[in-house]
PDB file of N, CA and C in Angstrom:
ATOM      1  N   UNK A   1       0.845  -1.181   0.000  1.00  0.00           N
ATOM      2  CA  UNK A   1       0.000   0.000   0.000  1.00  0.00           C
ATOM      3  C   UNK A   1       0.887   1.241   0.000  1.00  0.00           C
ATOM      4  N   UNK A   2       0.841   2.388  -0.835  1.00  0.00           N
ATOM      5  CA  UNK A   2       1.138   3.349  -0.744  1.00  0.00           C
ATOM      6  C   UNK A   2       1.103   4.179   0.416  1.00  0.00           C
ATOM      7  N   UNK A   3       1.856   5.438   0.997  1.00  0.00           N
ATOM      8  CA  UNK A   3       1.987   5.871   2.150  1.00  0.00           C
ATOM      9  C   UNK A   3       1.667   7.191   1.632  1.00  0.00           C
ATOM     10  N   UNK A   4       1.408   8.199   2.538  1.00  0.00           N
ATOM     11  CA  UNK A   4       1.311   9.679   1.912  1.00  0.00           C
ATOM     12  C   UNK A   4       3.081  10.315   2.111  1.00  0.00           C
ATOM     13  N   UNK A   5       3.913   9.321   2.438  1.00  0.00           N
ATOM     14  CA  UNK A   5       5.347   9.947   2.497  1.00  0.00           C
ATOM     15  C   UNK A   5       5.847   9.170   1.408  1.00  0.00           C
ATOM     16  N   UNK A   6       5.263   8.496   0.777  1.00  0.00           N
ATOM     17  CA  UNK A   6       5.707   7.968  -0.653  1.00  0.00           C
ATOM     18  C   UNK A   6       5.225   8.877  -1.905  1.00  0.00           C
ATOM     19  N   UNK A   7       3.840   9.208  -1.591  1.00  0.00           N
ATOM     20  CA  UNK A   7       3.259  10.142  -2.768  1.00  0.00           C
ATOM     21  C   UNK A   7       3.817  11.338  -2.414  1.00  0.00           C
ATOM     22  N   UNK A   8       4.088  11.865  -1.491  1.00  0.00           N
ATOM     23  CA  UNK A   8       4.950  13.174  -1.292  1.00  0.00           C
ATOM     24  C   UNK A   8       6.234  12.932  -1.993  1.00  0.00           C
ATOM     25  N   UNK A   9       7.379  12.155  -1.754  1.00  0.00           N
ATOM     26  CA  UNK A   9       8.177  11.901  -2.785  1.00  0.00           C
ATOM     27  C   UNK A   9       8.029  12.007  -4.264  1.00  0.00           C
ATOM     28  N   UNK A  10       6.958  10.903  -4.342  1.00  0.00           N
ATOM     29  CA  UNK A  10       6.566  11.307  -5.842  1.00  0.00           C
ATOM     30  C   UNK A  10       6.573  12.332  -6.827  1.00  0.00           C
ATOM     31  N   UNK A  11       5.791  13.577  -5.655  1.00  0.00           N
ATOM     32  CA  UNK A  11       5.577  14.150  -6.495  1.00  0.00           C
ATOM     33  C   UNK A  11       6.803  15.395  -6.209  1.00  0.00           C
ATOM     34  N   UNK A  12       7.401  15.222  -5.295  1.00  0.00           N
ATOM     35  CA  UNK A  12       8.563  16.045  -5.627  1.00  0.00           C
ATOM     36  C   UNK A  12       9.514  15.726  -6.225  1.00  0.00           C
ATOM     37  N   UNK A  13       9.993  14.066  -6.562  1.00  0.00           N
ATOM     38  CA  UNK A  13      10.442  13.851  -7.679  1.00  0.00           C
ATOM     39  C   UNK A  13      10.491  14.545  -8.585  1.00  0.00           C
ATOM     40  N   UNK A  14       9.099  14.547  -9.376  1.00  0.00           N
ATOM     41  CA  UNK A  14       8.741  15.045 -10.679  1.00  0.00           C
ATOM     42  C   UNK A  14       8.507  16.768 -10.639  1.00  0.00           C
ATOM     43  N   UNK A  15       8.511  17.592  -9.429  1.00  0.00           N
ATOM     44  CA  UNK A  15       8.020  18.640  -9.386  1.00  0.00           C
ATOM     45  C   UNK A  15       8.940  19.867  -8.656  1.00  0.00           C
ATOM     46  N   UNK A  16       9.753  21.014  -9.178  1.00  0.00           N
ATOM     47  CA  UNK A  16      10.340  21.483  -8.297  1.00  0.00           C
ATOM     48  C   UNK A  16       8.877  22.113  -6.710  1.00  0.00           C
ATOM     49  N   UNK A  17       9.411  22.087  -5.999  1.00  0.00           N
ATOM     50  CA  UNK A  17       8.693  22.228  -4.669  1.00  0.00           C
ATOM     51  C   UNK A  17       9.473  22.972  -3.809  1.00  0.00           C
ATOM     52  N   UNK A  18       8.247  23.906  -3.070  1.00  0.00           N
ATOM     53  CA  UNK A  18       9.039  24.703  -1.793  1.00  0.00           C
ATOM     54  C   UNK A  18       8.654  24.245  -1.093  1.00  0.00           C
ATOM     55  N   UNK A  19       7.160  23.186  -0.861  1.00  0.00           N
ATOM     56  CA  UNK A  19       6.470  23.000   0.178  1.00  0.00           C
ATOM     57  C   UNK A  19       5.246  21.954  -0.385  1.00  0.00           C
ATOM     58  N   UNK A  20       5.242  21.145   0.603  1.00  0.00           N
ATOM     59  CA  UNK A  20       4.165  19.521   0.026  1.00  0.00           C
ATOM     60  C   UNK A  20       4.122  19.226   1.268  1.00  0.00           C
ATOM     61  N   UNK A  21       2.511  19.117   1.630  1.00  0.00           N
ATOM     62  CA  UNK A  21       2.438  18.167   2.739  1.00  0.00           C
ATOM     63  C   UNK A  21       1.221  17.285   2.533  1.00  0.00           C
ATOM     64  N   UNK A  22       1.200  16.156   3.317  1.00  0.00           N
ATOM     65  CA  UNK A  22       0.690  14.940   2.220  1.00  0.00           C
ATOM     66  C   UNK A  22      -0.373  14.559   3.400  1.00  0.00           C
ATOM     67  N   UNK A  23      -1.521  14.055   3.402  1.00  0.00           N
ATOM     68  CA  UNK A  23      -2.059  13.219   4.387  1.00  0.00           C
ATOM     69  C   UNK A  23      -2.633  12.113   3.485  1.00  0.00           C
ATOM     70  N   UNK A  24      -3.084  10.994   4.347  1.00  0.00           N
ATOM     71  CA  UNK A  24      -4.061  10.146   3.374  1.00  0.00           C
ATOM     72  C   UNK A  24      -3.992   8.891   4.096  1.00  0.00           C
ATOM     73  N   UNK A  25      -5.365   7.731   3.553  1.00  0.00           N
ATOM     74  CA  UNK A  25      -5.155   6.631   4.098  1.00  0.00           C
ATOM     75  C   UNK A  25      -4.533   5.486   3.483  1.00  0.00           C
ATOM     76  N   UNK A  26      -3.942   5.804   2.164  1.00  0.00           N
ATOM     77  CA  UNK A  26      -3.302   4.373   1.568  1.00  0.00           C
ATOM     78  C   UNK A  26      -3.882   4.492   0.121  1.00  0.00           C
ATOM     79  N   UNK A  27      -5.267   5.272  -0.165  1.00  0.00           N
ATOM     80  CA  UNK A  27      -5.848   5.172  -1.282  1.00  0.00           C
ATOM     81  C   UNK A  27      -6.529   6.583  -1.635  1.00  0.00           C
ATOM     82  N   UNK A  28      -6.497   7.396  -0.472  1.00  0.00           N
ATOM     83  CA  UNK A  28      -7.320   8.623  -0.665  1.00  0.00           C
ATOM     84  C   UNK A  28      -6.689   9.745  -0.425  1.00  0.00           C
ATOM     85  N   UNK A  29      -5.598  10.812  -0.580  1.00  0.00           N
ATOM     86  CA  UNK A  29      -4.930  11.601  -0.027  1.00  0.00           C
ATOM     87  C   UNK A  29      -5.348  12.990  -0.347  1.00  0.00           C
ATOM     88  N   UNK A  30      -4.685  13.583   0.319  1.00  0.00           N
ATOM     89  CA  UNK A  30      -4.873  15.256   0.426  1.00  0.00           C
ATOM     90  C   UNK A  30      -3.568  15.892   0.521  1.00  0.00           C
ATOM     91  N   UNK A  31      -3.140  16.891  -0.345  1.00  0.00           N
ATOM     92  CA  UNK A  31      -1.984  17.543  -0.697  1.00  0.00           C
ATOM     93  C   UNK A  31      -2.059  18.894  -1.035  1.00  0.00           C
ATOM     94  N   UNK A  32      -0.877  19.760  -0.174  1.00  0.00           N
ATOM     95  CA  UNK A  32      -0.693  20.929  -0.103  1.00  0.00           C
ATOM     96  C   UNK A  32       0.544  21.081  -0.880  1.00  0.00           C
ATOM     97  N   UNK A  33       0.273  21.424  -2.175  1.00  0.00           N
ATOM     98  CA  UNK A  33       1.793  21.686  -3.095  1.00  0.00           C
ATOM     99  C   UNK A  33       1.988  23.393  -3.270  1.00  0.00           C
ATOM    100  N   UNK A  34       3.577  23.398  -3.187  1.00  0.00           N
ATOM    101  CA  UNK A  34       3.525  25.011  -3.178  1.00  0.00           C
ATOM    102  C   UNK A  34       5.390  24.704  -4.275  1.00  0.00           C
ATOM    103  N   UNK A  35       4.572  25.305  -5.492  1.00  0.00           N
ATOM    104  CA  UNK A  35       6.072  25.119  -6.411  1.00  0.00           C
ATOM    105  C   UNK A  35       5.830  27.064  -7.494  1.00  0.00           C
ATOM    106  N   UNK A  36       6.972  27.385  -7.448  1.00  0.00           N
ATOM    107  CA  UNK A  36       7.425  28.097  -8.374  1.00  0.00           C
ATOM    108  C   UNK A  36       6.797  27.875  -9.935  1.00  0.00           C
ATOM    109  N   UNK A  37       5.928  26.844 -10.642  1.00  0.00           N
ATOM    110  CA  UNK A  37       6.104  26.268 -11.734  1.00  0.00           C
ATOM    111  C   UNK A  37       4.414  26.517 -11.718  1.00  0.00           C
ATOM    112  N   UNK A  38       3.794  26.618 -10.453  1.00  0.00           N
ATOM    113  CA  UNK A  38       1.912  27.346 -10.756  1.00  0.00           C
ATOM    114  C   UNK A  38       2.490  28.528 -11.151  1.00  0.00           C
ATOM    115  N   UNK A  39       3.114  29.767 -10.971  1.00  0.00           N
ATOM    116  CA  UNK A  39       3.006  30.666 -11.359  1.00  0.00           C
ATOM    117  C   UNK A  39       2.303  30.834 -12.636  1.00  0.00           C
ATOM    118  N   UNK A  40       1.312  32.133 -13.287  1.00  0.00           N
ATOM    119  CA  UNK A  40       0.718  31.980 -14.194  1.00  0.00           C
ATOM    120  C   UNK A  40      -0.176  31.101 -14.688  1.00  0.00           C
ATOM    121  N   UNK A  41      -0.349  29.819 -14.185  1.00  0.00           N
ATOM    122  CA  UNK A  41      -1.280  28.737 -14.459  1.00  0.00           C
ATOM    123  C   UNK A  41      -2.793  28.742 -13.663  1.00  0.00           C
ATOM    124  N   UNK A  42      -3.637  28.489 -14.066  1.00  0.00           N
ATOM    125  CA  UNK A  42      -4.907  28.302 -13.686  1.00  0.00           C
ATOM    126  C   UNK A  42      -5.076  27.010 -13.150  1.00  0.00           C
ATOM    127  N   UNK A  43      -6.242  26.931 -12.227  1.00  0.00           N
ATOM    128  CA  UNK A  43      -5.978  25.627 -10.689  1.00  0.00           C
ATOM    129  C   UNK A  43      -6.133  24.326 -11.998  1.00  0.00           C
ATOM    130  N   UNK A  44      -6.798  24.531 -12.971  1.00  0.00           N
ATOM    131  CA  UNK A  44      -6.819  23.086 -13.899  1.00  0.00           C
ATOM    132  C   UNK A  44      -5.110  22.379 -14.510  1.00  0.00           C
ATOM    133  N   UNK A  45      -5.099  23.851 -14.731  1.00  0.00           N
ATOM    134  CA  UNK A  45      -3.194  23.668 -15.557  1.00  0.00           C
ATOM    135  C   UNK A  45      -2.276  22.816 -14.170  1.00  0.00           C
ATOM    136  N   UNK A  46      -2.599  23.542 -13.056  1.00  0.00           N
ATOM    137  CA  UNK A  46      -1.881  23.043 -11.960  1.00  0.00           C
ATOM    138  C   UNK A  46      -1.826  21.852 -11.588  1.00  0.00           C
ATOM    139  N   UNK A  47      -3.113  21.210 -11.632  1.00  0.00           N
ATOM    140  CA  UNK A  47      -3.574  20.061 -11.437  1.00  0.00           C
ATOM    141  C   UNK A  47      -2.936  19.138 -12.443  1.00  0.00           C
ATOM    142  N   UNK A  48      -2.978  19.384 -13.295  1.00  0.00           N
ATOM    143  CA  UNK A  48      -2.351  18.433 -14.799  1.00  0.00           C
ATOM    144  C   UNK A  48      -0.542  18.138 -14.265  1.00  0.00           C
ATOM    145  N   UNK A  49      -0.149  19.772 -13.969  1.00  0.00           N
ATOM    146  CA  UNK A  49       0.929  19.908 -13.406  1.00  0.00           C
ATOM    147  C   UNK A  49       1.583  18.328 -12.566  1.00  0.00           C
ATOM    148  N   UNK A  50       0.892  18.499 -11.554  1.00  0.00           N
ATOM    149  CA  UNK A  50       0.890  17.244 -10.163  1.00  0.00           C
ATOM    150  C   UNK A  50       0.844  15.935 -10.987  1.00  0.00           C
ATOM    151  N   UNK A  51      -0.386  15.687 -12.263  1.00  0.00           N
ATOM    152  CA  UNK A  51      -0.658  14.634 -12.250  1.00  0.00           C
ATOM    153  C   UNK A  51       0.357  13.770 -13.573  1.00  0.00           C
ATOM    154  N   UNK A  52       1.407  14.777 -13.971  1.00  0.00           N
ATOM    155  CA  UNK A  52       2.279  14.656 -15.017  1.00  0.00           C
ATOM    156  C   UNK A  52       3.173  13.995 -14.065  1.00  0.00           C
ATOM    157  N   UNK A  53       3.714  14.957 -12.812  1.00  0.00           N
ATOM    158  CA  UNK A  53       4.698  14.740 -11.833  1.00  0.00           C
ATOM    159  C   UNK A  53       4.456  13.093 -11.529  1.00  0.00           C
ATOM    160  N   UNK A  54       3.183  12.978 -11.256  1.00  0.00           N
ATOM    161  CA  UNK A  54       3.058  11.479 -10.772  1.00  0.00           C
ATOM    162  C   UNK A  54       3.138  10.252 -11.615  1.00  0.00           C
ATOM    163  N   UNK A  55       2.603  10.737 -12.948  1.00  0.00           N
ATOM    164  CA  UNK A  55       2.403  10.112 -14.213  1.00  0.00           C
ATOM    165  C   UNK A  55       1.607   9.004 -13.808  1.00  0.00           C
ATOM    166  N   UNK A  56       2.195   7.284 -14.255  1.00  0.00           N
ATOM    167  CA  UNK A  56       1.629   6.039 -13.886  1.00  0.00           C
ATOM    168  C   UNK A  56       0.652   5.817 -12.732  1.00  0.00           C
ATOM    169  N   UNK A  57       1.651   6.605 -11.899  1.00  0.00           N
ATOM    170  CA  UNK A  57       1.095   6.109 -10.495  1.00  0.00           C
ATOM    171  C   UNK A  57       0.410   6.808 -10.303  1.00  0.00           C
ATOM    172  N   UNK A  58      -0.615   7.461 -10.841  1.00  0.00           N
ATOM    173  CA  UNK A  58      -1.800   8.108 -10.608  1.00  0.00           C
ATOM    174  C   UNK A  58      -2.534   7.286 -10.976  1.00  0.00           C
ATOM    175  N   UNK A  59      -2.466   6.663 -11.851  1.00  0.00           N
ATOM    176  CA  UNK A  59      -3.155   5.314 -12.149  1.00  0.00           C
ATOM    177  C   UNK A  59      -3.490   4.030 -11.179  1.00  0.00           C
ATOM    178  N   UNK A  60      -2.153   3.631 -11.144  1.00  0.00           N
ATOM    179  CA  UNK A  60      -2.052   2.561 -10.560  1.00  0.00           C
ATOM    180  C   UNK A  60      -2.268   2.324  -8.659  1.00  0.00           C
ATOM    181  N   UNK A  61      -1.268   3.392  -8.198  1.00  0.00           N
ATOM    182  CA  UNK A  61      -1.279   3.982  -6.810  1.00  0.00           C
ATOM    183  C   UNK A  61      -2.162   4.474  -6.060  1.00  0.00           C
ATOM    184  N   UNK A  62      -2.121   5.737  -6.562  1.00  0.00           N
ATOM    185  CA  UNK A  62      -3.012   7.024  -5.869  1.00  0.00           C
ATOM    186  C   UNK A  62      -4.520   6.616  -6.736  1.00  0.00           C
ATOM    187  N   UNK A  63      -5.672   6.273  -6.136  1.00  0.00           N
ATOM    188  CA  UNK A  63      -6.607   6.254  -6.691  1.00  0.00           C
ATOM    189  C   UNK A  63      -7.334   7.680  -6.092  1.00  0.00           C
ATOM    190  N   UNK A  64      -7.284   8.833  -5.455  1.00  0.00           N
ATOM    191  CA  UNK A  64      -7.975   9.883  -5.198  1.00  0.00           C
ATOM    192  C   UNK A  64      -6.903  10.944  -4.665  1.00  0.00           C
ATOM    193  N   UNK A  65      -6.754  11.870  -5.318  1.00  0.00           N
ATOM    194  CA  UNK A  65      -5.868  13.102  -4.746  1.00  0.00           C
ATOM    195  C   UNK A  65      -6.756  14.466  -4.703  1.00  0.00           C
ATOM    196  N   UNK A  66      -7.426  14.668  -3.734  1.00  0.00           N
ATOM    197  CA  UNK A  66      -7.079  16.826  -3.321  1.00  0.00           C
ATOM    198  C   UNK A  66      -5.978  17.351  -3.638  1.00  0.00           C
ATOM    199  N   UNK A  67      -6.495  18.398  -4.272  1.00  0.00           N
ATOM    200  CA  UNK A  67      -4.818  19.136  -4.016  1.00  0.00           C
ATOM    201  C   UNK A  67      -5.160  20.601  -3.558  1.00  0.00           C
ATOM    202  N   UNK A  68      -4.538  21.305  -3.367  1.00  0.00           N
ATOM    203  CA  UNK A  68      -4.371  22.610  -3.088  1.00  0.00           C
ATOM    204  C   UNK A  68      -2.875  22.921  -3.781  1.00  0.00           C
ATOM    205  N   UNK A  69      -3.001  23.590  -4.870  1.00  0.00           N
ATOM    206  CA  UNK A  69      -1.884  24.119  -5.432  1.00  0.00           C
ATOM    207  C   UNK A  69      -1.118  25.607  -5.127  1.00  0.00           C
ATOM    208  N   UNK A  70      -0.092  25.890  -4.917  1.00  0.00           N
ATOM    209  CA  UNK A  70      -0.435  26.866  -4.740  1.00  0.00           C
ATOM    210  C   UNK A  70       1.068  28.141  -4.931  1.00  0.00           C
ATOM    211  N   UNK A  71       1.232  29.526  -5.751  1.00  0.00           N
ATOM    212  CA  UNK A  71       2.631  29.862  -5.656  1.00  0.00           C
ATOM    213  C   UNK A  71       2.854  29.902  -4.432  1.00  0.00           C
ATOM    214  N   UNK A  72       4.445  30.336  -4.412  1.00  0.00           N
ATOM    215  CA  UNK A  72       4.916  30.923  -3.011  1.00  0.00           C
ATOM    216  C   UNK A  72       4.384  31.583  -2.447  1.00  0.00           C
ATOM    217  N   UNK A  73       3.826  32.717  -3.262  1.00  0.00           N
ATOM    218  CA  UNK A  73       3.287  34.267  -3.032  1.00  0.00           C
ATOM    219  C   UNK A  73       2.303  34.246  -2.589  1.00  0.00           C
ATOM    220  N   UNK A  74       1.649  32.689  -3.055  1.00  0.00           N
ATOM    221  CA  UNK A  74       0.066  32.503  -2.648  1.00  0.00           C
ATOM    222  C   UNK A  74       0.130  31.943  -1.117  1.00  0.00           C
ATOM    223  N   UNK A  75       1.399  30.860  -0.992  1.00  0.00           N
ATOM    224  CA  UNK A  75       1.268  30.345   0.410  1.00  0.00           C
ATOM    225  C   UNK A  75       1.975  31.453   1.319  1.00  0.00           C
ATOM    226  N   UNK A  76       2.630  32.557   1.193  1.00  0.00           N
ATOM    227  CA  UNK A  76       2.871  33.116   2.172  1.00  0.00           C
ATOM    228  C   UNK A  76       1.577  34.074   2.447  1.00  0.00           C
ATOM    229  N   UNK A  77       0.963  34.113   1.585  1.00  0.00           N
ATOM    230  CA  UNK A  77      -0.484  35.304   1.767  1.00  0.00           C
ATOM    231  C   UNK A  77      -1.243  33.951   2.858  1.00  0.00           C
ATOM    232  N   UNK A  78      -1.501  33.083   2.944  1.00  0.00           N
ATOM    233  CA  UNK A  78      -1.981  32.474   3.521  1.00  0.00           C
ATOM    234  C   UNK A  78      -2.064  32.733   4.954  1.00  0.00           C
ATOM    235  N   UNK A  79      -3.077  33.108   6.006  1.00  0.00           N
ATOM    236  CA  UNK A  79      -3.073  33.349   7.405  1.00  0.00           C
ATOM    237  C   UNK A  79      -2.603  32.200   8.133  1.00  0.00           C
ATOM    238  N   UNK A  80      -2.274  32.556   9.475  1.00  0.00           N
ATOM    239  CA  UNK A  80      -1.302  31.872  10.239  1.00  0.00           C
ATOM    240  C   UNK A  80      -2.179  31.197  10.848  1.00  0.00           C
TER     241      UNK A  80
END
């Protein structure tokens, strides 16, 4: 079974990243990505973004991902 510290790898593998944090139960996860590479992109583009990063194993692995994408600029605007 997949871990959410495996799909966090994953997708920083494939993704430059300032910030990913992963929860999930083995099949269903939730992810906070914060990369330089949303800039300019719309939340769909972003999403494609992640699911390039993951490629296969979005298939095979991860059968459900949330995401929250998000720039730098966007996660430091974010309240504390």
């Amino acid at each position: 079974m997949v871990t959410p510290e495996d799909v966090k790898t994953y997708i920083e593998n494939g993704l430059p990243c300032e910030h990913v944090e992963l929860a999930g139960d083995g099949q269903h996860f939730q992810a906070l990505i914060v990369s330089t590479e949303f800039r300019g992109k719309n939340r769909v583009q972003r999403h494609q973004r992640v699911y390039q990063a993951l490629g296969e194993r979005m298939r095979e692995e991860v059968h459900a991902l949330s995401m929250q994408t998000l720039t730098p600029e966007e996660w430091r605007e974010l309240p504390a």
